[in-house]
C-alpha atoms as a PDB file:
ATOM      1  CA  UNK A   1       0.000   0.000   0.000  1.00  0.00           C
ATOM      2  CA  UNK A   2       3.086   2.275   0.517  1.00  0.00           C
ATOM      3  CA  UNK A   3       3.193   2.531  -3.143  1.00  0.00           C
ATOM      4  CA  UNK A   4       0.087   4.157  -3.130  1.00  0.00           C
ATOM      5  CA  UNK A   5       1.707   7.250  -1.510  1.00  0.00           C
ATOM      6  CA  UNK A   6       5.025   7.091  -4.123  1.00  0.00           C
ATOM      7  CA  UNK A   7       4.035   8.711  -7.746  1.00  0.00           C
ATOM      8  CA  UNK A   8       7.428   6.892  -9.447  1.00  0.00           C
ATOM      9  CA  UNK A   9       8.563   6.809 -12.838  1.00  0.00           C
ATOM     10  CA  UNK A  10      11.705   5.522 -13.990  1.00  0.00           C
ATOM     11  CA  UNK A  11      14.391   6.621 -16.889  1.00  0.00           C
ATOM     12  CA  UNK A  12      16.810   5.179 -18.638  1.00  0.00           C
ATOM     13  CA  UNK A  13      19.898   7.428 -18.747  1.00  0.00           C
ATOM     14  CA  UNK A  14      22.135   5.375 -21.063  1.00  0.00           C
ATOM     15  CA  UNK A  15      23.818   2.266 -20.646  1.00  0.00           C
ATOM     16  CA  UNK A  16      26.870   3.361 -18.538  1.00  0.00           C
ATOM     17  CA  UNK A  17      24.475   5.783 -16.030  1.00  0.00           C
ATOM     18  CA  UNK A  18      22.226   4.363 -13.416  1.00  0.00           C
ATOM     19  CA  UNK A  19      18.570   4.308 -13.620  1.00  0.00           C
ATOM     20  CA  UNK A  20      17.304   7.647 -12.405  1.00  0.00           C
ATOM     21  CA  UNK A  21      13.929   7.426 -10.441  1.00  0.00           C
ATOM     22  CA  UNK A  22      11.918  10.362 -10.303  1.00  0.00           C
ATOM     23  CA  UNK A  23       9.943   9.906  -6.597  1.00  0.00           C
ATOM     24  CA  UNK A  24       7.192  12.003  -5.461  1.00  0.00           C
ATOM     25  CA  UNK A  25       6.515  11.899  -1.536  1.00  0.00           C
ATOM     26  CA  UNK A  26       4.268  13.522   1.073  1.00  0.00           C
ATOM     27  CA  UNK A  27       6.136  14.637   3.744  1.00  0.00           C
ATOM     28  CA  UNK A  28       3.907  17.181   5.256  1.00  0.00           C
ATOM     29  CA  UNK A  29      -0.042  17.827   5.328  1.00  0.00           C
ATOM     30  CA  UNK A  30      -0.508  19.134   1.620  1.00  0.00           C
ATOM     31  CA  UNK A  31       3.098  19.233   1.138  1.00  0.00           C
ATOM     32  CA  UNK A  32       4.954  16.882  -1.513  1.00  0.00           C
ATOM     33  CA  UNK A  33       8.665  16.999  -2.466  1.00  0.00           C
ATOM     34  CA  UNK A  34      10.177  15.966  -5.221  1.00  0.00           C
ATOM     35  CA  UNK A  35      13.774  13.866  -5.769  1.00  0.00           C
ATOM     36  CA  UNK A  36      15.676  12.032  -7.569  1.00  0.00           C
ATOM     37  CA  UNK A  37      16.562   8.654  -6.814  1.00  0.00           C
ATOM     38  CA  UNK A  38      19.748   6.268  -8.282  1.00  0.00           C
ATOM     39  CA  UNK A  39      20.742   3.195  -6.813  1.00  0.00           C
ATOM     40  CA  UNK A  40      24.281   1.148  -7.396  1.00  0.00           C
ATOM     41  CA  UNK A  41      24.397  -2.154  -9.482  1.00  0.00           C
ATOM     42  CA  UNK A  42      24.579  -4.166  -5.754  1.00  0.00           C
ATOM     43  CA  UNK A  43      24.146  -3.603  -1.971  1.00  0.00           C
ATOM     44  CA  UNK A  44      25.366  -0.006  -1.444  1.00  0.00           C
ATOM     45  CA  UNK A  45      27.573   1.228   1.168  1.00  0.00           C
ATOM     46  CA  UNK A  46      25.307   4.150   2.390  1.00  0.00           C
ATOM     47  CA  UNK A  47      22.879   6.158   1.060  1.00  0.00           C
ATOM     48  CA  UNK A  48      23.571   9.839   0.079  1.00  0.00           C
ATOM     49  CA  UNK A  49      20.867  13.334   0.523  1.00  0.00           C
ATOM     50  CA  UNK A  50      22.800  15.855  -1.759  1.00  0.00           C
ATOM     51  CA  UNK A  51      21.389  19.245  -1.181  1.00  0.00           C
ATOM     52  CA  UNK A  52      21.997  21.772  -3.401  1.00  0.00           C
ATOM     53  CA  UNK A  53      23.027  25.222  -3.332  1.00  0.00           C
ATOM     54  CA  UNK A  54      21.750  28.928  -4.150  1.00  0.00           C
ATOM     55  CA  UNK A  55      17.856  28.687  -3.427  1.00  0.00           C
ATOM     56  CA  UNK A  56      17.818  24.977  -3.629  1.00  0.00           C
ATOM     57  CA  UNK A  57      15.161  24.539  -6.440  1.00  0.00           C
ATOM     58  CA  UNK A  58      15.617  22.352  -8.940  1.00  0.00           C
ATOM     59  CA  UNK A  59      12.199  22.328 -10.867  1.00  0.00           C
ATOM     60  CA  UNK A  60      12.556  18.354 -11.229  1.00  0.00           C
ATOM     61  CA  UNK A  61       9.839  17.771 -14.230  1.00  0.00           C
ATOM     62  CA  UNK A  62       7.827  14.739 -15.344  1.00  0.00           C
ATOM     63  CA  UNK A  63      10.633  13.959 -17.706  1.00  0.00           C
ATOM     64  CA  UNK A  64      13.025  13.237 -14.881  1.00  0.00           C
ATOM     65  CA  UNK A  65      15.423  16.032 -15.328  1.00  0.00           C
ATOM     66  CA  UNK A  66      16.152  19.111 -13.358  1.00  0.00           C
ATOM     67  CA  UNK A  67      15.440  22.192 -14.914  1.00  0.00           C
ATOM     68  CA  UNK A  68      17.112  24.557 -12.391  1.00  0.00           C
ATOM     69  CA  UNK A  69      20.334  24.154 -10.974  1.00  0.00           C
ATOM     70  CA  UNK A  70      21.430  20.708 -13.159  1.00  0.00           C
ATOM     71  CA  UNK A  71      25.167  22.842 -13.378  1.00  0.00           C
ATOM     72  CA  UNK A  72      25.277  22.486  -9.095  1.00  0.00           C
ATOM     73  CA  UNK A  73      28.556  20.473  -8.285  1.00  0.00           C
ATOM     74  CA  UNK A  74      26.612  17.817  -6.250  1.00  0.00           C
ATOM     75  CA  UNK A  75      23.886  17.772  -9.136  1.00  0.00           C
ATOM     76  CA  UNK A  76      25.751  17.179 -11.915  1.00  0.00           C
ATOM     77  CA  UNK A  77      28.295  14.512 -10.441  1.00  0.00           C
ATOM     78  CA  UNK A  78      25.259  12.406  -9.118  1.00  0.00           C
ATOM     79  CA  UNK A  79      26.187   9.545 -11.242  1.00  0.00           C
ATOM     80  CA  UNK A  80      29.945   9.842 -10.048  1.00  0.00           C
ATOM     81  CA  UNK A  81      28.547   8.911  -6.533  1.00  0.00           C
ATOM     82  CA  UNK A  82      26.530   5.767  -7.952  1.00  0.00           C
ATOM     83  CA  UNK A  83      29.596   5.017  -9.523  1.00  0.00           C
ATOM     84  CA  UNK A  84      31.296   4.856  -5.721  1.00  0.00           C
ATOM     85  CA  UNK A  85      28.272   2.832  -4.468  1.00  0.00           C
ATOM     86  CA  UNK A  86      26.448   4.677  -3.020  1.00  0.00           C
ATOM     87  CA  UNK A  87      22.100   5.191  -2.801  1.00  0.00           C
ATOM     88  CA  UNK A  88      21.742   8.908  -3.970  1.00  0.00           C
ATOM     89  CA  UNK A  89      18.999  10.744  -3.432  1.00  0.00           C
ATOM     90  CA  UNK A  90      18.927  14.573  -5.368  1.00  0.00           C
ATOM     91  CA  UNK A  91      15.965  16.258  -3.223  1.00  0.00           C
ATOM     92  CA  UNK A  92      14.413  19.316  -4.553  1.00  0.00           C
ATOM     93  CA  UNK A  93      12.678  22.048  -3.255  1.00  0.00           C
ATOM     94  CA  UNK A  94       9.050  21.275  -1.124  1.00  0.00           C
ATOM     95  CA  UNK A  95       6.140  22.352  -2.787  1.00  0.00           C
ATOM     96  CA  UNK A  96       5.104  24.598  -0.612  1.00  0.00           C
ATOM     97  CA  UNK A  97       8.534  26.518  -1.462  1.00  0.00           C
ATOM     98  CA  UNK A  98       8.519  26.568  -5.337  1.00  0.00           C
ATOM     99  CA  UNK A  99      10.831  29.573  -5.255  1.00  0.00           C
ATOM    100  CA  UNK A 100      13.559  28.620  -2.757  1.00  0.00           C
ATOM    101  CA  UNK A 101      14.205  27.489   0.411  1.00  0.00           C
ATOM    102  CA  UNK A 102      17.034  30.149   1.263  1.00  0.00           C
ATOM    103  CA  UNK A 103      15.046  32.974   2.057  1.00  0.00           C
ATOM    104  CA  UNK A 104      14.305  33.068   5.740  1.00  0.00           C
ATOM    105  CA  UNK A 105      15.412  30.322   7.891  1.00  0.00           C
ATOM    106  CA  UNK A 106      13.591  27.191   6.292  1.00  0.00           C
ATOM    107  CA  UNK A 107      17.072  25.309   5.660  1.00  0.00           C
ATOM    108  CA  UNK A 108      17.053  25.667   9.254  1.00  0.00           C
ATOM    109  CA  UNK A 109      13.450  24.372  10.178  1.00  0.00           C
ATOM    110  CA  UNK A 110      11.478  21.628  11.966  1.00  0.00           C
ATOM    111  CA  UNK A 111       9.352  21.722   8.604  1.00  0.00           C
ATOM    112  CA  UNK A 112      13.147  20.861   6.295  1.00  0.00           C
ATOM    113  CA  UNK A 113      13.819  18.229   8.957  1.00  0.00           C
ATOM    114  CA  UNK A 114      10.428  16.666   8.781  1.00  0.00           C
ATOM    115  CA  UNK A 115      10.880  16.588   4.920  1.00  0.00           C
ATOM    116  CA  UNK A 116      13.841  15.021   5.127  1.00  0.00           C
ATOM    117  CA  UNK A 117      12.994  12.312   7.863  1.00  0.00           C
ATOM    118  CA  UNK A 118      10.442  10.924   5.230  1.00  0.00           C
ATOM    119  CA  UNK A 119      13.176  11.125   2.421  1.00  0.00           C
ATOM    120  CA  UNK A 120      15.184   9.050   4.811  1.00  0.00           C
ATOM    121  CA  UNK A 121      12.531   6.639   5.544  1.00  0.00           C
ATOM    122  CA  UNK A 122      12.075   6.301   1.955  1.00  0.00           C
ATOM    123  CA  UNK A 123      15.901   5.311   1.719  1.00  0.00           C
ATOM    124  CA  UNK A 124      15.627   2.824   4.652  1.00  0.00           C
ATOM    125  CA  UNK A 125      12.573   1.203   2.760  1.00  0.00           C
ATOM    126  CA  UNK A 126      15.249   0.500  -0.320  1.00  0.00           C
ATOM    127  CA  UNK A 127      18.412  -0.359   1.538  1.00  0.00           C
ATOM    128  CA  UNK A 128      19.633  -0.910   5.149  1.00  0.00           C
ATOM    129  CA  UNK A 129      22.388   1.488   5.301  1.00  0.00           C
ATOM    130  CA  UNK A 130      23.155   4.065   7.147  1.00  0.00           C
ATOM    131  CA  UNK A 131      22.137   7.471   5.663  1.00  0.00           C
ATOM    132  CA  UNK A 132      25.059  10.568   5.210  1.00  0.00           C
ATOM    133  CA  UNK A 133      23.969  13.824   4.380  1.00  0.00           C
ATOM    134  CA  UNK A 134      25.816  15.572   2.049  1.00  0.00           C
ATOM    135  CA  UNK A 135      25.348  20.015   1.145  1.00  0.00           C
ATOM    136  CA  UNK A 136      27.296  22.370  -1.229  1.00  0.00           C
ATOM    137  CA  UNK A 137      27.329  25.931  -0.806  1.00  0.00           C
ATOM    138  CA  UNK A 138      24.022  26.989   0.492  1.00  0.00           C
ATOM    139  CA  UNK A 139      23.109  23.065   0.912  1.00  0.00           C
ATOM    140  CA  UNK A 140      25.452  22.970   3.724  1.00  0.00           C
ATOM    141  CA  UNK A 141      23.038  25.041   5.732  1.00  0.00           C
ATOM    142  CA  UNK A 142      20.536  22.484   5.182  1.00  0.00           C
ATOM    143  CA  UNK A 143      22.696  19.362   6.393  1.00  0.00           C
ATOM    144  CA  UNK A 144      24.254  20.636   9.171  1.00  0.00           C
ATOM    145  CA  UNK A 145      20.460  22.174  10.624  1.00  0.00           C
ATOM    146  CA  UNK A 146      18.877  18.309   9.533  1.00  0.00           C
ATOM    147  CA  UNK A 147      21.532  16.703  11.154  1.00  0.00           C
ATOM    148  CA  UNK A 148      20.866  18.779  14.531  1.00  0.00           C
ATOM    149  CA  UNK A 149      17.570  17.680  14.403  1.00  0.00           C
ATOM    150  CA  UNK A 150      17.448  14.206  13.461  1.00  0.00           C
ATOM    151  CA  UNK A 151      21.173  12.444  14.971  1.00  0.00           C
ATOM    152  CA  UNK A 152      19.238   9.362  15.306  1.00  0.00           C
ATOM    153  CA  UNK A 153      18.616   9.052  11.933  1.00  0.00           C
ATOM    154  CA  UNK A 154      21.533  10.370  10.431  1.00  0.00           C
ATOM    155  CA  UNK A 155      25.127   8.398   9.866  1.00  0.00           C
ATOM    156  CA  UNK A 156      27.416  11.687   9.061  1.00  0.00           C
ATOM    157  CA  UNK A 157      27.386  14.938   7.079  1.00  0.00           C
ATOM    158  CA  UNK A 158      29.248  16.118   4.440  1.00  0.00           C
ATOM    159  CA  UNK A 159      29.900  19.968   4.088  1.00  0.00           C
ATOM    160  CA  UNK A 160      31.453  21.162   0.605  1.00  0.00           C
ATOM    161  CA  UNK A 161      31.936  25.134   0.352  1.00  0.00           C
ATOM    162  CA  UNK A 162      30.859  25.165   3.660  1.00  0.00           C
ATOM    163  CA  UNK A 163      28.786  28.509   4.433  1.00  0.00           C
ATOM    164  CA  UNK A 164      30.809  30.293   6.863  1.00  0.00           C
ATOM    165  CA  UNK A 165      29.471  33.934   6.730  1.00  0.00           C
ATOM    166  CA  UNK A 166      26.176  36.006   8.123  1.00  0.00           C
ATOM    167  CA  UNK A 167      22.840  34.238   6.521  1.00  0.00           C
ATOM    168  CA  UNK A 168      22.857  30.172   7.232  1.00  0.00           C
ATOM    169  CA  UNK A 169      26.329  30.477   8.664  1.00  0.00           C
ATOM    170  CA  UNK A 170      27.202  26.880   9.958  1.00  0.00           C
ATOM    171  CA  UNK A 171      29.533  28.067  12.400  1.00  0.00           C
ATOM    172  CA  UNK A 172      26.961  29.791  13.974  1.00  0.00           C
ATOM    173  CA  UNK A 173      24.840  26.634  14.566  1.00  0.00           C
ATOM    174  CA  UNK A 174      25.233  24.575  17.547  1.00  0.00           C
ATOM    175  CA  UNK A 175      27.729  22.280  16.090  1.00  0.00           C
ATOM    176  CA  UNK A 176      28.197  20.987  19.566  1.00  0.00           C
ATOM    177  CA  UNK A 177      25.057  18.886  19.128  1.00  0.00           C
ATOM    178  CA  UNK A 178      26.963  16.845  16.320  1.00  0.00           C
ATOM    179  CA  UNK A 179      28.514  13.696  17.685  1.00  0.00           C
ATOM    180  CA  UNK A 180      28.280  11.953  14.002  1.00  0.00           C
ATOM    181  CA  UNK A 181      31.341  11.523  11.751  1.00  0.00           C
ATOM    182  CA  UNK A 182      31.768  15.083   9.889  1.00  0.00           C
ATOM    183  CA  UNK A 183      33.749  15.905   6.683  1.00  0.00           C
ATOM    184  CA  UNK A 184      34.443  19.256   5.538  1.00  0.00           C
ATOM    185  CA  UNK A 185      35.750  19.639   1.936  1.00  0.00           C
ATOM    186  CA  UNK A 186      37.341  23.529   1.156  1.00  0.00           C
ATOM    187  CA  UNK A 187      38.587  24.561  -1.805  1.00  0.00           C
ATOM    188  CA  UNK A 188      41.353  27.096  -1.536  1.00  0.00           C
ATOM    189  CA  UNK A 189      41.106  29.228  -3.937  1.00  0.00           C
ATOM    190  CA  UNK A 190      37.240  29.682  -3.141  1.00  0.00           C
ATOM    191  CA  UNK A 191      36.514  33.352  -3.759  1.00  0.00           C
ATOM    192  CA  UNK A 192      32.922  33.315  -2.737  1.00  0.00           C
ATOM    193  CA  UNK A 193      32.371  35.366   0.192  1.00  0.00           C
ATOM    194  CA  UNK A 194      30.121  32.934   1.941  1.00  0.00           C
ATOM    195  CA  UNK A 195      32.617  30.070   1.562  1.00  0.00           C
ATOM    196  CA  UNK A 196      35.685  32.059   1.783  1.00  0.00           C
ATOM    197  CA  UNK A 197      38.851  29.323   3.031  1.00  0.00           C
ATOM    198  CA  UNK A 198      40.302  31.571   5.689  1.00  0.00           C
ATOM    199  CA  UNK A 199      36.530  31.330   7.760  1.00  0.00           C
ATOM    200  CA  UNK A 200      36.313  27.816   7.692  1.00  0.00           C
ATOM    201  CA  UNK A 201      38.753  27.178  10.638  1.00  0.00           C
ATOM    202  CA  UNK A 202      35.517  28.348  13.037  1.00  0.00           C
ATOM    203  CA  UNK A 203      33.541  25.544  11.765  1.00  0.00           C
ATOM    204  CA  UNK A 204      36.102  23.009  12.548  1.00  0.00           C
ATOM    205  CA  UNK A 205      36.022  24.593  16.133  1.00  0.00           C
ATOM    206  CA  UNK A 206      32.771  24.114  16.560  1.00  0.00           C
ATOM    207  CA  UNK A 207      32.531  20.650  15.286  1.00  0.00           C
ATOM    208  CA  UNK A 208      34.505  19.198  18.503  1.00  0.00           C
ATOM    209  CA  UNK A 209      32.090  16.970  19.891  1.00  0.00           C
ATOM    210  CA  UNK A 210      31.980  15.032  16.269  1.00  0.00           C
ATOM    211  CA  UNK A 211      32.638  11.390  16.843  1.00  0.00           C
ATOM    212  CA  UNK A 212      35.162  11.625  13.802  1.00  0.00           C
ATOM    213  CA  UNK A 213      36.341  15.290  11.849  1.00  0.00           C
ATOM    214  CA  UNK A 214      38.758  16.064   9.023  1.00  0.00           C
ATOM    215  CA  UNK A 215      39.297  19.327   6.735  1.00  0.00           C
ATOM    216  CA  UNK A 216      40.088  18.124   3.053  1.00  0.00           C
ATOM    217  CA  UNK A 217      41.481  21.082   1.383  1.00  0.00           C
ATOM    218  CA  UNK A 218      41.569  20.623  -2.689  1.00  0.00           C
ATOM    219  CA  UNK A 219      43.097  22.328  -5.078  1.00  0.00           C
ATOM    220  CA  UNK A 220      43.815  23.119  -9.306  1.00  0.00           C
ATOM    221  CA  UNK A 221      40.218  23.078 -11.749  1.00  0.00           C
ATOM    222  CA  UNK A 222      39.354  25.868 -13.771  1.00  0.00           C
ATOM    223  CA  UNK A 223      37.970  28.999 -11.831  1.00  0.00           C
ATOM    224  CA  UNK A 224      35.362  30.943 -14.196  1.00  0.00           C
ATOM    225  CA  UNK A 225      32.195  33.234 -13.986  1.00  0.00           C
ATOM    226  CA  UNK A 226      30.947  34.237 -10.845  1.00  0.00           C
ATOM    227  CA  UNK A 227      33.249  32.825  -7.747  1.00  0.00           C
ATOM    228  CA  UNK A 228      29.927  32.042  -6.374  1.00  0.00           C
ATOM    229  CA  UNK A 229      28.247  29.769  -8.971  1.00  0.00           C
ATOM    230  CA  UNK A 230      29.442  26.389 -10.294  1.00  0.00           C
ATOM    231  CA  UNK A 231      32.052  27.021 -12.645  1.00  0.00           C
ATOM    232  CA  UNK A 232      34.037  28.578 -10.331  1.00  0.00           C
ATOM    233  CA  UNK A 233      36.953  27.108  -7.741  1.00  0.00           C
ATOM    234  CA  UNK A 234      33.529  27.259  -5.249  1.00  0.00           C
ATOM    235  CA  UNK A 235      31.916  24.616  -7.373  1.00  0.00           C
ATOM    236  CA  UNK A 236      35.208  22.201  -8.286  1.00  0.00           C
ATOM    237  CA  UNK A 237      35.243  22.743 -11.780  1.00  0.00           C
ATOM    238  CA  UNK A 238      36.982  20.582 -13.218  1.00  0.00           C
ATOM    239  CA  UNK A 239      38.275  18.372 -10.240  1.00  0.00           C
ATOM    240  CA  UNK A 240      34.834  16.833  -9.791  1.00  0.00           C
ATOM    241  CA  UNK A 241      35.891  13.458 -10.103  1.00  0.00           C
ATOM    242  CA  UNK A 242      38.795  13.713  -7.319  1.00  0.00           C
ATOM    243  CA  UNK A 243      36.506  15.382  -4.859  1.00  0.00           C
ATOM    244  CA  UNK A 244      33.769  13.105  -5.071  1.00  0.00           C
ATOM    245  CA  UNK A 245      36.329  10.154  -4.809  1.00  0.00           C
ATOM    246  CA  UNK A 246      37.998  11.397  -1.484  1.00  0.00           C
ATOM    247  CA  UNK A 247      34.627  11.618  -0.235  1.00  0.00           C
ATOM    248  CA  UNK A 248      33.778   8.958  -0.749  1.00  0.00           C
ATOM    249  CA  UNK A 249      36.920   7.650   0.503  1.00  0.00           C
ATOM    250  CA  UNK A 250      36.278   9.215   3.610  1.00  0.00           C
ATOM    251  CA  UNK A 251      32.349   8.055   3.835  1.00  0.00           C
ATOM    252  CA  UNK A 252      33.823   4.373   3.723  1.00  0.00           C
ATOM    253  CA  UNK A 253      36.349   4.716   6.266  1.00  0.00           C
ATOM    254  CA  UNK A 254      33.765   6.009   8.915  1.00  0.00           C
END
């Protein structure tokens, strides 16, 4: 009967790329969200929540495909992180949010937590592994704030371009309530005054409780367009694939 709740539709994306399941859930009274679901060729090692940046709308269609936001770092390498076997789930925006969830504090609320229990649930259902959450940019706001609120359910947190300044600043959350393994993954040439490398030394302060901790700085890529967006050092152009592998890495080891 759980079914019944799940609109699902399923595309092919070519014979090298995982099957990409487009998953419809109710997670609140009158509230669906939208994601993005690709599973490994066997048993994964955990399942993945990548939340993306800016105002964390994708605008995932019937067709399957994103039509906001597919340049994000975490977005586009989805199929990189199937590759390292792991459950991915690419969650969208809430319905009752179609034009972002960065305004206000909603990456921060009971109401993003609840969503994100039932995405988690959903994972469960499909495999028994435990579930990381992984943010870029703004999307680091979001895991770090879930995480708070649901350490039960949670296995770790990834934070890439971690948001380290005024609005959704992660250092200012109560880190100290994270006792869960927590990677943070800098670039250091970031330019983007949110994300900026030489701030990200008071999230690893306040991340002391964390059961395990690590700072990965990366460097090289190509650095273009707005230090902000995706095709800059902030989004690892160009060194996608080594990123996602020492993740990954990482992910395995704890």
């Amino acid at each position: 009967m759980k079914h019944m709740l799940i609109a699902l539709l399923v595309f092919i994306c070519g014979t090298v790329q995982a099957q990409e399941q487009l998953l419809t859930l109710q997670t609140r009274p009158s509230v669906t969200l939208r994601m993005l679901l690709l599973e490994p060729a066997g048993k994964p090692v955990a399942s993945l929540i990548l939340f993306t940046g800016g105002d964390g709308v994708l605008k995932l269609g019937d067709d399957g495909q994103p039509h906001a936001g597919a340049g994000n770092f975490l977005v586009r390498t989805r199929q990189l992180w199937v590759e390292q076997g792991f459950q991915v789930a690419v969650v969208d925006a809430p319905s009752d949010h179609p034009d972002g969830i960065s305004r206000g504090d909603f990456r921060s609320s009971a109401e993003h937590a609840q969503d994100m229990a039932v995405v988690i649930d959903a994972l469960h259902q499909r495999a028994d592994v435990p579930v990381w959450l992984v943010g870029t940019s703004r999307g680091t706001t979001s895991a770090a704030a879930v995480a708070i609120r649901l350490p039960e359910q949670v296995g770790g947190v990834v934070l890439t371009s971690t948001i380290n300044h005024e609005r959704g600043n992660v250092a200012a959350m109560n880190l100290a309530q994270l006792t869960l393994p927590v990677l943070v993954v800098q670039h250091l040439h970031d330019q983007c005054k949110e994300t900026l490398f030489r701030n990200v030394q008071a999230v690893m302060d306040g991340l002391h409780a964390a059961r395990a901790r690590e700072l990965i700085l990366v460097d090289g890529g190509k650095d273009t367009g707005d230090p902000c967006q995706p095709w800059a050092a902030h989004g690892y152009n160009g060194i996608e694939a080594e990123v996602v592998e020492k993740v990954a890495r990482w992910i395995r080891q704890h």
